[in-house]
C-alpha atoms as a PDB file:
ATOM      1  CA  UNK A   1     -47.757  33.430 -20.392  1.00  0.00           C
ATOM      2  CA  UNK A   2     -47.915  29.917 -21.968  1.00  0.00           C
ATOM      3  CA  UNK A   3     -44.679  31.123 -23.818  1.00  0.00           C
ATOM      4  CA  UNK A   4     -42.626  32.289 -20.344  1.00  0.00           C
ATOM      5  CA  UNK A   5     -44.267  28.718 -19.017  1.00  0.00           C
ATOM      6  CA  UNK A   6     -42.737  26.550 -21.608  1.00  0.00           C
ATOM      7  CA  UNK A   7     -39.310  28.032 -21.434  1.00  0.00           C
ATOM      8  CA  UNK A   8     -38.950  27.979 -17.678  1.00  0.00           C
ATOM      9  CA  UNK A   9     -39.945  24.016 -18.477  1.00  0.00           C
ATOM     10  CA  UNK A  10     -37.184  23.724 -21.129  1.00  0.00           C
ATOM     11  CA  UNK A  11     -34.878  25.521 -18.517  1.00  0.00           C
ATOM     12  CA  UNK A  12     -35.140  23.142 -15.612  1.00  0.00           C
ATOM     13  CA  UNK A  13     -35.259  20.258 -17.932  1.00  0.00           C
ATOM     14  CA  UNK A  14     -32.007  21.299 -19.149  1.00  0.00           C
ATOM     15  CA  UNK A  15     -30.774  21.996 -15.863  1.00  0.00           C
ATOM     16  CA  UNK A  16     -31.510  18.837 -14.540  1.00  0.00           C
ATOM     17  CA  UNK A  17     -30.121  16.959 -17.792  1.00  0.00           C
ATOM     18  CA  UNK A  18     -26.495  18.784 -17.042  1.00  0.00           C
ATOM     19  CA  UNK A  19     -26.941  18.142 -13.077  1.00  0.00           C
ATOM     20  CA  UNK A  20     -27.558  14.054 -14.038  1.00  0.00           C
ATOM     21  CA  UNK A  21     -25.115  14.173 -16.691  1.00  0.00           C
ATOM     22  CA  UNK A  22     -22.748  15.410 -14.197  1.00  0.00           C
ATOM     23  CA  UNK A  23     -23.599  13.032 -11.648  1.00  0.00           C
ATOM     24  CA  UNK A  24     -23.323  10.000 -13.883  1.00  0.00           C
ATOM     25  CA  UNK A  25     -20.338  11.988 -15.019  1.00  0.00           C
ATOM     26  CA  UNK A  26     -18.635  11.633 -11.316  1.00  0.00           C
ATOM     27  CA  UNK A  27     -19.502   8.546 -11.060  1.00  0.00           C
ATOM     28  CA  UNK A  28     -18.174   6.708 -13.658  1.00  0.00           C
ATOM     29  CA  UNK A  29     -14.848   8.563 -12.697  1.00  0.00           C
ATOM     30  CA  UNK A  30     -14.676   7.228  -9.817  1.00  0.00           C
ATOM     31  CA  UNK A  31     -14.953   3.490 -11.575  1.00  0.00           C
ATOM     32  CA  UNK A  32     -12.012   1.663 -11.612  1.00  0.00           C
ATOM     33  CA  UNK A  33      -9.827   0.014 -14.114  1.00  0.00           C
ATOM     34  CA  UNK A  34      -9.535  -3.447 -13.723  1.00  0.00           C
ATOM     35  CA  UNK A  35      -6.970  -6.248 -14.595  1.00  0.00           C
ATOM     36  CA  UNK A  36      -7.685 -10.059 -14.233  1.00  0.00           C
ATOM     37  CA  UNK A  37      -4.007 -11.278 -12.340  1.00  0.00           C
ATOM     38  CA  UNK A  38      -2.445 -13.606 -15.301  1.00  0.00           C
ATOM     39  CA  UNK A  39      -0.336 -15.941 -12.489  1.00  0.00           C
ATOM     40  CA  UNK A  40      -1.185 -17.788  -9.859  1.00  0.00           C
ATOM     41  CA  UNK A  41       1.952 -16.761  -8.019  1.00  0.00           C
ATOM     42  CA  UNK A  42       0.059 -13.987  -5.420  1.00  0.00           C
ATOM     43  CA  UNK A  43      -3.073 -16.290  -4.263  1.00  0.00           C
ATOM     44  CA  UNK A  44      -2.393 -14.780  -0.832  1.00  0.00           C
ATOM     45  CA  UNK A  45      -1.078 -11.319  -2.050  1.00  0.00           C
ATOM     46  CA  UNK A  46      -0.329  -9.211   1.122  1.00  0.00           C
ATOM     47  CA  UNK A  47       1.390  -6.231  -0.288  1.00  0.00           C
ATOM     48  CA  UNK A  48       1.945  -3.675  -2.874  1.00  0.00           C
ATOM     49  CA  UNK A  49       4.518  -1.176  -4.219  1.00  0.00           C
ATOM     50  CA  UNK A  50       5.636   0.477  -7.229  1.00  0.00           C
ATOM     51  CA  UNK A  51       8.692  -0.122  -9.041  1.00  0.00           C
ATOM     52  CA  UNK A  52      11.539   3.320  -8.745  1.00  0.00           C
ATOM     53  CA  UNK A  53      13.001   2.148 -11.656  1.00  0.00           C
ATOM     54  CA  UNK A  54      10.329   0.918 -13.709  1.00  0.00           C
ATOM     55  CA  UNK A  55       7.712   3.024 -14.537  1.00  0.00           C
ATOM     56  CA  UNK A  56       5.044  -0.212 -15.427  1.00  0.00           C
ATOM     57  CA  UNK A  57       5.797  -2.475 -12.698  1.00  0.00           C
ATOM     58  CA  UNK A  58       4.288  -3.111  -9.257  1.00  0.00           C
ATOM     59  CA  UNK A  59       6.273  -5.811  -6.626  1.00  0.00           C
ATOM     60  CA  UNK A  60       3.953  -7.830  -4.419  1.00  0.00           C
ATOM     61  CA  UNK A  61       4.377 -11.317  -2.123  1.00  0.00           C
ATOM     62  CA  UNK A  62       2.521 -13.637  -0.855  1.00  0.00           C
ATOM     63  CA  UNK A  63       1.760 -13.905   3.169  1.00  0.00           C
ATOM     64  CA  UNK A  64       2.530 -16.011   5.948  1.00  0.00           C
ATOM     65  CA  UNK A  65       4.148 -19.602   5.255  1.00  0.00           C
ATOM     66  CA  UNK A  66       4.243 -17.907   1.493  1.00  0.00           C
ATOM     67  CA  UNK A  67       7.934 -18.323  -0.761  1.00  0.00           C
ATOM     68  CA  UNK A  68      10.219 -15.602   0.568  1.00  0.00           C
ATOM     69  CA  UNK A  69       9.927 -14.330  -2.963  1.00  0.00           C
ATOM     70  CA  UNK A  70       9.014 -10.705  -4.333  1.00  0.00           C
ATOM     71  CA  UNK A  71       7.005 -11.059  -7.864  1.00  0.00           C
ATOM     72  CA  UNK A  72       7.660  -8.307  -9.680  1.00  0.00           C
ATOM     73  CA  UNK A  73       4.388  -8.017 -12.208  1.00  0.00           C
ATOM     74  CA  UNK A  74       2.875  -5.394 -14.890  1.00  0.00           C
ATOM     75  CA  UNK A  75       0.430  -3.252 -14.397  1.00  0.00           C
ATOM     76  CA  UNK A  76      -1.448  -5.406 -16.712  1.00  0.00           C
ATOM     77  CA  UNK A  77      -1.675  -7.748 -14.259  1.00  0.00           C
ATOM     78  CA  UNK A  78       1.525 -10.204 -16.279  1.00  0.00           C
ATOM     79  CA  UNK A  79       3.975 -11.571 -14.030  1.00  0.00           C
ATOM     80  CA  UNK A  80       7.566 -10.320 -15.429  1.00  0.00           C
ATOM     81  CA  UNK A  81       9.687 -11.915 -12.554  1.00  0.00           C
ATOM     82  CA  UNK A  82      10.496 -13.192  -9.215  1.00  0.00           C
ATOM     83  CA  UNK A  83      12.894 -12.134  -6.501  1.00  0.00           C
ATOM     84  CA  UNK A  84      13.905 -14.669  -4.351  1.00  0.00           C
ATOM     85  CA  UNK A  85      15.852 -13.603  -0.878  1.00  0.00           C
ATOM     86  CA  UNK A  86      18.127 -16.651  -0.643  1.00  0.00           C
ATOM     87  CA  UNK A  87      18.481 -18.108   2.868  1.00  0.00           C
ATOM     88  CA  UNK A  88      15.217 -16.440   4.133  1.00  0.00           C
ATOM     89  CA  UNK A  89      11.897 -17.925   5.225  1.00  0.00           C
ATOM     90  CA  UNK A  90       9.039 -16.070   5.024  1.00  0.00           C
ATOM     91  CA  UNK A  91       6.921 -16.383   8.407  1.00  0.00           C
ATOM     92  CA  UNK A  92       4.750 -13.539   7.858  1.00  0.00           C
ATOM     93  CA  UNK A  93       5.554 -11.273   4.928  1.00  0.00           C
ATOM     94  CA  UNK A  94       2.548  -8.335   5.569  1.00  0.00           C
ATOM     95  CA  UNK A  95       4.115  -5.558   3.446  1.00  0.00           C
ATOM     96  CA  UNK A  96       5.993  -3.821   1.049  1.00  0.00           C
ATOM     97  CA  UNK A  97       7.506  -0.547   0.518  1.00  0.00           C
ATOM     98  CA  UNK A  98      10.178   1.103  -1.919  1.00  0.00           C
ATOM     99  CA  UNK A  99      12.334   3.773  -1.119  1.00  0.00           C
ATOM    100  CA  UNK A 100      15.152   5.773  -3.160  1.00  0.00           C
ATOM    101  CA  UNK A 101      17.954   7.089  -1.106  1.00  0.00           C
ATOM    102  CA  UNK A 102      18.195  10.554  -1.617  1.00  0.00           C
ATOM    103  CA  UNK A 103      22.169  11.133  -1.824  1.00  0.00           C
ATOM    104  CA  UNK A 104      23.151   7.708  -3.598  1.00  0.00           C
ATOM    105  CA  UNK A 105      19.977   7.554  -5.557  1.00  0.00           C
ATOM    106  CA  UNK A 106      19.679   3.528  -4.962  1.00  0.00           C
ATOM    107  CA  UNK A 107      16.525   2.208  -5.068  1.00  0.00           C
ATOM    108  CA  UNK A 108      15.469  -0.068  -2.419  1.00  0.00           C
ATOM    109  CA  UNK A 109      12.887  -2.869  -1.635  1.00  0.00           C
ATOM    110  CA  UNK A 110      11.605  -3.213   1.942  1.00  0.00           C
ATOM    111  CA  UNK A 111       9.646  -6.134   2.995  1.00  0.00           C
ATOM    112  CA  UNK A 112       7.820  -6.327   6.402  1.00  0.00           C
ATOM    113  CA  UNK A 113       8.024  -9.586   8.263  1.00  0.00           C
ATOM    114  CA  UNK A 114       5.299  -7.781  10.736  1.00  0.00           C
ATOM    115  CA  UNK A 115       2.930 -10.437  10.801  1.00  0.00           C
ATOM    116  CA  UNK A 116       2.192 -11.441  14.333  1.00  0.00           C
ATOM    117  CA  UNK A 117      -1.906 -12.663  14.576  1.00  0.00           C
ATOM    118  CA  UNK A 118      -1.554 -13.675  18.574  1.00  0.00           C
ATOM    119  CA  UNK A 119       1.103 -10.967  19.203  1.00  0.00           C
ATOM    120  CA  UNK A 120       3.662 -13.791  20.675  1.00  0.00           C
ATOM    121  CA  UNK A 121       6.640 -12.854  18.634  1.00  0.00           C
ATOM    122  CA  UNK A 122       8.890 -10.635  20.713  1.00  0.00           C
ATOM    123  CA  UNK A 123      11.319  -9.477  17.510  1.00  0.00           C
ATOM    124  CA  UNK A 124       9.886  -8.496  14.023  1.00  0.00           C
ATOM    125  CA  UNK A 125      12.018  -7.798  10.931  1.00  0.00           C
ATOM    126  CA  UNK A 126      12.367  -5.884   7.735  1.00  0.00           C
ATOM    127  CA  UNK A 127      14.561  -6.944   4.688  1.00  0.00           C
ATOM    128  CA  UNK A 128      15.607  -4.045   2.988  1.00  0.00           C
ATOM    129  CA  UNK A 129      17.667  -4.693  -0.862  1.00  0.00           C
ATOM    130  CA  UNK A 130      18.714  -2.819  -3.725  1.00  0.00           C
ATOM    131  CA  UNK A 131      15.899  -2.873  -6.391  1.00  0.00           C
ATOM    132  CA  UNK A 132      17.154  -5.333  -9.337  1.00  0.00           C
ATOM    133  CA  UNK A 133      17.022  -4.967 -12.926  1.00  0.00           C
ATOM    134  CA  UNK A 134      14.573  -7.119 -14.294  1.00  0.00           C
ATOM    135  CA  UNK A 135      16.905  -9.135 -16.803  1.00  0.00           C
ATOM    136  CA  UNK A 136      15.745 -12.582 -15.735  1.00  0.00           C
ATOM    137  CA  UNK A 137      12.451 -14.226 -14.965  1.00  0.00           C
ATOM    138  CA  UNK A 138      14.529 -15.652 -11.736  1.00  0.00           C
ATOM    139  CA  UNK A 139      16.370 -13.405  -9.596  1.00  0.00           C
ATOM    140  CA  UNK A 140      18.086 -14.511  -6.604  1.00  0.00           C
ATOM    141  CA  UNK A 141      19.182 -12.380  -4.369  1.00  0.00           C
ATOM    142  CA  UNK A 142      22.070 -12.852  -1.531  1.00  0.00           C
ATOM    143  CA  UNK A 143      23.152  -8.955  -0.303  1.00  0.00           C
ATOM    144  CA  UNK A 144      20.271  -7.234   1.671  1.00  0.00           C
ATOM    145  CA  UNK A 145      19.463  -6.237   5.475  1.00  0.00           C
ATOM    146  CA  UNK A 146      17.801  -7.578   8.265  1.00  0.00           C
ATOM    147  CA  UNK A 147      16.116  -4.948  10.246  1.00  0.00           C
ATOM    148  CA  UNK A 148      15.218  -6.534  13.893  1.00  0.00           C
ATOM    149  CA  UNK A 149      12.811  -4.581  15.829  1.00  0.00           C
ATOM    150  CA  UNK A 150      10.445  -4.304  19.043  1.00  0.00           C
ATOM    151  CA  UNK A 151       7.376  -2.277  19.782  1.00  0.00           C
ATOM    152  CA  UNK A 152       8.334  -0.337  22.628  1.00  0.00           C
ATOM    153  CA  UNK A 153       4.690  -1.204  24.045  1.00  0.00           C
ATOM    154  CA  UNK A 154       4.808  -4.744  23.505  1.00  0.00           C
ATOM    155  CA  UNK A 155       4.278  -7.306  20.943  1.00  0.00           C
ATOM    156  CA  UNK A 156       1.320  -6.517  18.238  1.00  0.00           C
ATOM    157  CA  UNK A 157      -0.055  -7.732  14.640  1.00  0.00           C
ATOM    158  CA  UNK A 158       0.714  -5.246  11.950  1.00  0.00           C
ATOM    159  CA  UNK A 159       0.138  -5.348   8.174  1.00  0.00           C
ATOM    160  CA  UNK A 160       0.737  -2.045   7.131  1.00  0.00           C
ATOM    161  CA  UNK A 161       3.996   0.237   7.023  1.00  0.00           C
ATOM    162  CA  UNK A 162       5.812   2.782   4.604  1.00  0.00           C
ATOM    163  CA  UNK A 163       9.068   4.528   4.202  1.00  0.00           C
ATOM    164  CA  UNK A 164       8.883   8.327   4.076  1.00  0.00           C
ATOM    165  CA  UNK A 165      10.602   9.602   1.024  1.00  0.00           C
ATOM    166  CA  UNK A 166      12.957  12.361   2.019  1.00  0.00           C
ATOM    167  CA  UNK A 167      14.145  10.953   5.684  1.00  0.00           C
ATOM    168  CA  UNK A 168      14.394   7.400   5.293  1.00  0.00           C
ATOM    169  CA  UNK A 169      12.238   6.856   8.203  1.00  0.00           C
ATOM    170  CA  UNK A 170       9.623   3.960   8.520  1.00  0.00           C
ATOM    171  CA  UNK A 171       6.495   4.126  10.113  1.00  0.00           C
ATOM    172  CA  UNK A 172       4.429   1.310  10.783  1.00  0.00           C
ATOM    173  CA  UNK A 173       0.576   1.203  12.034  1.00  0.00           C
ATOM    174  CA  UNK A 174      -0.863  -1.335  13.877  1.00  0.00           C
ATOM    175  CA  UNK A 175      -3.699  -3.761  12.935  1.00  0.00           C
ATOM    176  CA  UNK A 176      -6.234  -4.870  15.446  1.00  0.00           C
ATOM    177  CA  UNK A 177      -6.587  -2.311  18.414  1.00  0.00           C
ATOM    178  CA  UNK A 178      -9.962   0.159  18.602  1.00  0.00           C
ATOM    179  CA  UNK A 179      -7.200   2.821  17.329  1.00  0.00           C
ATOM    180  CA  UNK A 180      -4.822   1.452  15.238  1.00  0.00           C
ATOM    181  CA  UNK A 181      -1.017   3.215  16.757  1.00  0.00           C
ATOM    182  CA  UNK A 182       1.341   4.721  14.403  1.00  0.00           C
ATOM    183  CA  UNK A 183       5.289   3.582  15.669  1.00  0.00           C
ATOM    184  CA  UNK A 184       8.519   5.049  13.747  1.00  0.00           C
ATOM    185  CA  UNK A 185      11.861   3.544  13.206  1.00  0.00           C
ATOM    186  CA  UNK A 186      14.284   6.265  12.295  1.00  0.00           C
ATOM    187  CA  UNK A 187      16.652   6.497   9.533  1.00  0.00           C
ATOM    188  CA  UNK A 188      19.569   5.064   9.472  1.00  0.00           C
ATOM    189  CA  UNK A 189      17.878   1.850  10.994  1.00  0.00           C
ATOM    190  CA  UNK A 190      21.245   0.054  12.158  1.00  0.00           C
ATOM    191  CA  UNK A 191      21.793  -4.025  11.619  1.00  0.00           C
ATOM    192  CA  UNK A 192      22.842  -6.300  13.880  1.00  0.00           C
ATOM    193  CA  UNK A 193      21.184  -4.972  16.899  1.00  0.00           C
ATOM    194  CA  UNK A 194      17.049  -4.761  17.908  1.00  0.00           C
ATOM    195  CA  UNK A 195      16.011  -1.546  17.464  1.00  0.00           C
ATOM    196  CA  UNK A 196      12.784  -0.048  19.251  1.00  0.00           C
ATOM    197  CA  UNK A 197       9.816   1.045  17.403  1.00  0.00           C
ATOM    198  CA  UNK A 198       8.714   3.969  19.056  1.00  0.00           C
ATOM    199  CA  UNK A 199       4.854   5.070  19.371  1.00  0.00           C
ATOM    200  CA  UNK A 200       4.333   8.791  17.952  1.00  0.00           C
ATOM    201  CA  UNK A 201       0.392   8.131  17.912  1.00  0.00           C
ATOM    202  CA  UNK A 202      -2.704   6.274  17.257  1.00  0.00           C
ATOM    203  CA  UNK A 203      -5.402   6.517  14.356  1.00  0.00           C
ATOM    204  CA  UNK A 204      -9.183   7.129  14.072  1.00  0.00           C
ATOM    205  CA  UNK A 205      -9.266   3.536  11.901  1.00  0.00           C
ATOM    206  CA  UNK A 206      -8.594  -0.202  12.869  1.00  0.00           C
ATOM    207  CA  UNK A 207      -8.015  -3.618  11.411  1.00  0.00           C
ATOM    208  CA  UNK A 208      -5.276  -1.700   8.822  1.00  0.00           C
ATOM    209  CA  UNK A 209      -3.998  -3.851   6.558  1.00  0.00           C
ATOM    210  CA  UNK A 210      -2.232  -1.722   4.031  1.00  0.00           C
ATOM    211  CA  UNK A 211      -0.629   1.893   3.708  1.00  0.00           C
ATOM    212  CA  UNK A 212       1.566   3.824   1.225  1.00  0.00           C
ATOM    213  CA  UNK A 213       3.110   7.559   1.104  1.00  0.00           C
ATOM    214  CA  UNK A 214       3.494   9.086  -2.243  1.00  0.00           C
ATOM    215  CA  UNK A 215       6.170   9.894  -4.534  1.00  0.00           C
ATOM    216  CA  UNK A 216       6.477  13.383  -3.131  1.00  0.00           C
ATOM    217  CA  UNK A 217       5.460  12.451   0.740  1.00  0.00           C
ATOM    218  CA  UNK A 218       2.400  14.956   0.893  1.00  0.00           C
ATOM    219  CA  UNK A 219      -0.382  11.917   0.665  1.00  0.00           C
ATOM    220  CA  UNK A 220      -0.858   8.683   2.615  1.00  0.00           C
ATOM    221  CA  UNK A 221      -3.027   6.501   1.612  1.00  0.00           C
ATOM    222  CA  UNK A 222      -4.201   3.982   4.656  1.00  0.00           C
ATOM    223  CA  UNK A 223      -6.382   0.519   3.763  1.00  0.00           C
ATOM    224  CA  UNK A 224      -8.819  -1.731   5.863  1.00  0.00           C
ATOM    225  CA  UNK A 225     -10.659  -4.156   4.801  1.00  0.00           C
ATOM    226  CA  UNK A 226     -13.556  -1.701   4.203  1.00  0.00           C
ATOM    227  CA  UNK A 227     -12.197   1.404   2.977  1.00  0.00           C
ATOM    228  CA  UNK A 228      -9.774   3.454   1.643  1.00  0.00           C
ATOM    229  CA  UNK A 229      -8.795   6.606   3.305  1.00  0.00           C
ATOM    230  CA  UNK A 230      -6.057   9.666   1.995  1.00  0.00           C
ATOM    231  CA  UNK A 231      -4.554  11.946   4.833  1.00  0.00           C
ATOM    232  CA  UNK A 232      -2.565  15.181   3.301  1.00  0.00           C
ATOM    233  CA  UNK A 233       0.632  15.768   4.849  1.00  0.00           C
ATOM    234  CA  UNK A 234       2.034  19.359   5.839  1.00  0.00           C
ATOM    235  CA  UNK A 235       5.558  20.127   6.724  1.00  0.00           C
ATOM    236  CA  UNK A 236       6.683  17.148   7.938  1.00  0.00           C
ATOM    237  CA  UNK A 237       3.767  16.211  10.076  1.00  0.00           C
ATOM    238  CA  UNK A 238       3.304  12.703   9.449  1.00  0.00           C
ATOM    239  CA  UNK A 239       1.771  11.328  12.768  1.00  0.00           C
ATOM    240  CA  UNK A 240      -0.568  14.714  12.634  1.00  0.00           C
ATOM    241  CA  UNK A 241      -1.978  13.798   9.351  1.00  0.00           C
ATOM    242  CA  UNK A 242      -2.452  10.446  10.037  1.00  0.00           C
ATOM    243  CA  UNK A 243      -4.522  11.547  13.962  1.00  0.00           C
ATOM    244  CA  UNK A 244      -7.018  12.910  11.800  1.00  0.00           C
ATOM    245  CA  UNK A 245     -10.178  11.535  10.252  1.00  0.00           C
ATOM    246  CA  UNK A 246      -8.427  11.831   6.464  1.00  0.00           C
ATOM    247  CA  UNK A 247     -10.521  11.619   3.525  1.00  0.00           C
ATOM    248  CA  UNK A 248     -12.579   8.565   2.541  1.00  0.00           C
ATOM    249  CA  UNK A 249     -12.001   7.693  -1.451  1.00  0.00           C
ATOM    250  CA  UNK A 250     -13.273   5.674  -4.309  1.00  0.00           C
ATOM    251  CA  UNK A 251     -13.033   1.426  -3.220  1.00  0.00           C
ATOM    252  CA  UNK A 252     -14.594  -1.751  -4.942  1.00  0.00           C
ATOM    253  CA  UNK A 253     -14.897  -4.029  -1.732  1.00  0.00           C
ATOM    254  CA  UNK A 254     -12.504  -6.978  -2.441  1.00  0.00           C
ATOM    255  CA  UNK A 255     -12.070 -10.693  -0.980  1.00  0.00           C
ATOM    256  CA  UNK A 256      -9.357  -9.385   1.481  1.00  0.00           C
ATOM    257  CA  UNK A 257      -8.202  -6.548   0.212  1.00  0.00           C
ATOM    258  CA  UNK A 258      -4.498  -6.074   2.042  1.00  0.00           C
ATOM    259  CA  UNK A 259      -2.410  -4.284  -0.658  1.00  0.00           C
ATOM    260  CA  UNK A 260      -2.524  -0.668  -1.823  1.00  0.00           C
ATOM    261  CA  UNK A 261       0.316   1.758  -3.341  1.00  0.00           C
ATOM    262  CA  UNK A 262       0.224   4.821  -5.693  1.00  0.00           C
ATOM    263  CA  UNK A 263       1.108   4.831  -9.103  1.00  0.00           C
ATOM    264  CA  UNK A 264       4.005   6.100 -10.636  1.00  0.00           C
ATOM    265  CA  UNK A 265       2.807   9.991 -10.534  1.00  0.00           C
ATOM    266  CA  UNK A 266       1.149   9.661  -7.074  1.00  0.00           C
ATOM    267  CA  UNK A 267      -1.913  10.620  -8.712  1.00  0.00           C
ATOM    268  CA  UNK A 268      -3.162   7.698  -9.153  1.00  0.00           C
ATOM    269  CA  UNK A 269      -3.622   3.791  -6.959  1.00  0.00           C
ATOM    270  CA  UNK A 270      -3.560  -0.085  -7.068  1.00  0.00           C
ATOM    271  CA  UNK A 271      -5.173  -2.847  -5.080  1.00  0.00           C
ATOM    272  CA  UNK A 272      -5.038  -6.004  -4.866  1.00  0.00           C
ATOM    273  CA  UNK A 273      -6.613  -9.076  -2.848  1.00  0.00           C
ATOM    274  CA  UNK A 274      -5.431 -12.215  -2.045  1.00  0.00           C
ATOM    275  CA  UNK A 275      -7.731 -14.910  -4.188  1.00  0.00           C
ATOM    276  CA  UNK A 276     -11.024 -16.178  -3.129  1.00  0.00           C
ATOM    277  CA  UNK A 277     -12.546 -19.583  -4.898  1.00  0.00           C
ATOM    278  CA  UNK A 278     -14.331 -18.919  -7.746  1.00  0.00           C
ATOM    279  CA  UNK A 279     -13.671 -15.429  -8.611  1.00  0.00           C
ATOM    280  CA  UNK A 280     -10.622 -13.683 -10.429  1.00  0.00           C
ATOM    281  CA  UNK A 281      -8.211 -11.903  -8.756  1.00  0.00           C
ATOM    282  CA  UNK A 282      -8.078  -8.280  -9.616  1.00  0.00           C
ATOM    283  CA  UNK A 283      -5.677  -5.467  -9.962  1.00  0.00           C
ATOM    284  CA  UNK A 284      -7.520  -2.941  -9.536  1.00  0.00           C
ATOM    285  CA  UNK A 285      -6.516   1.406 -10.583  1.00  0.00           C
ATOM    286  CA  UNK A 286      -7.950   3.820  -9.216  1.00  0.00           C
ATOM    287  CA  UNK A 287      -7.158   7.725 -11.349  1.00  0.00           C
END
């Protein structure tokens, strides 16, 4: 009997050895890598996107009253270069998003001028270029678009927006209402006129201030300043995924967190927090 006794001991000892190894196991998993910024370029970093054509590099800007200027650093945290739009102010800068076009295979750069704390601005923008090479440490750049919009409810602060991969289209989600709305602007998105951003929903989440869409446009990954949630994508049922609760992942709470994108693979994702006194700013990856 003492024999039987001792083994059943030695049994749920080892059981619950594997079960906390497993545990500790999960948890250090969900840790994040983290990189100390090396610039002090992106104090007021607002937005984040990978690089198409470089597999290493992330693009990010600073906010409102910020240089219109796209730094283009390494996932080390290095700055390698900025991107100035020439002949641009930046008002509110809020986000950025990449996009490759699927027949041309020309990779773009989107920035949101969405900005709009008081909701008081009637007309919003996007500036869309060609993604540069990376040849200089200054790059200027003169040929891009001016996207002019509207909300087709009326005016309203956003930080948060993405371009889905295989249409073109850009969706943008609100910041501040109880239930954040979800508004599209359909490829092509036509210059020289003010387009209207129509409302296809609105989202179990407020005060948004980031979003991306993977590589392959099945995830979405949606930011607050609390949280980080994913919402799977079937079909083509963007504004579906997103009306649902989605799925709450890994997050070290940040300063004010307002930048998120996926890595290169889409398996993987960055953030990034404008800088608070005393404390290092920190790229954090999340695998």
């Amino acid at each position: 009997m003492q024999n039987k006794d001792s083994n059943m001991i030695k049994r749920i000892m080892i059981i619950a050895l594997l079960a906390l190894a497993a545990y500790y196991a999960l948890l250090f998993a969900n840790e994040p890598q983290t990189r100390v910024l090396a610039t002090d370029r992106l104090l007021e970093s607002s937005g984040l996107a990978r690089s198409l054509m470089n597999k290493d590099i992330l693009y990010s800007h600073n906010d409102s009253g910020g240089e219109a200027s796209v730094f283009a650093i390494d996932t080390s945290g290095n700055l390698v270069a900025e991107i100035r739009l020439d002949n641009v102010k930046n008002r509110d800068w809020e986000e950025i998003a990449t996009w490759r076009h699927p027949k041309t295979n020309t990779a773009y750069i989107y920035v949101g001028e969405i900005g709009d704390n008081k909701a008081r601005y009637q007309n919003l923008s996007f500036y869309r270029f060609a993604e540069p090479q990376l040849t200089d440490s200054l790059i200027v750049v003169n040929d891009y678009d001016k996207i002019d919009f509207v909300y087709e409810d009326g005016a309203r602060d956003a930080e948060a927006f993405f371009v889905e991969p295989k249409t073109g289209d850009i969706y943008i989600i609100s910041k501040r209402e109880d239930q954040v709305g979800i508004y599209k602007l359909p490829y092509p998105q036509q210059t020289g006129v003010i387009l209207r951003a129509e409302k296809m929903g609105v989202m179990q989440m407020n005060w948004v201030t980031a979003a991306d869409i993977s590589p392959d446009g099945k995830q979405i990954l949606v930011k607050n300043y609390g949280s980080v949630r994913k919402f799977r994508v079937r079909g083509n049922a963007i504004v579906k995924a997103l009306s649902g609760k989605g799925k709450d992942l890994p997050y070290q709470l940040e300063p004010q967190g307002e930048a998120i994108c996926f890595d290169h693979s889409g398996k993987g994702y960055y953030t990034l927090s404008e800088a608070a006194e005393g404390r290092d700013q920190i790229l954090y990856y999340y695998k």
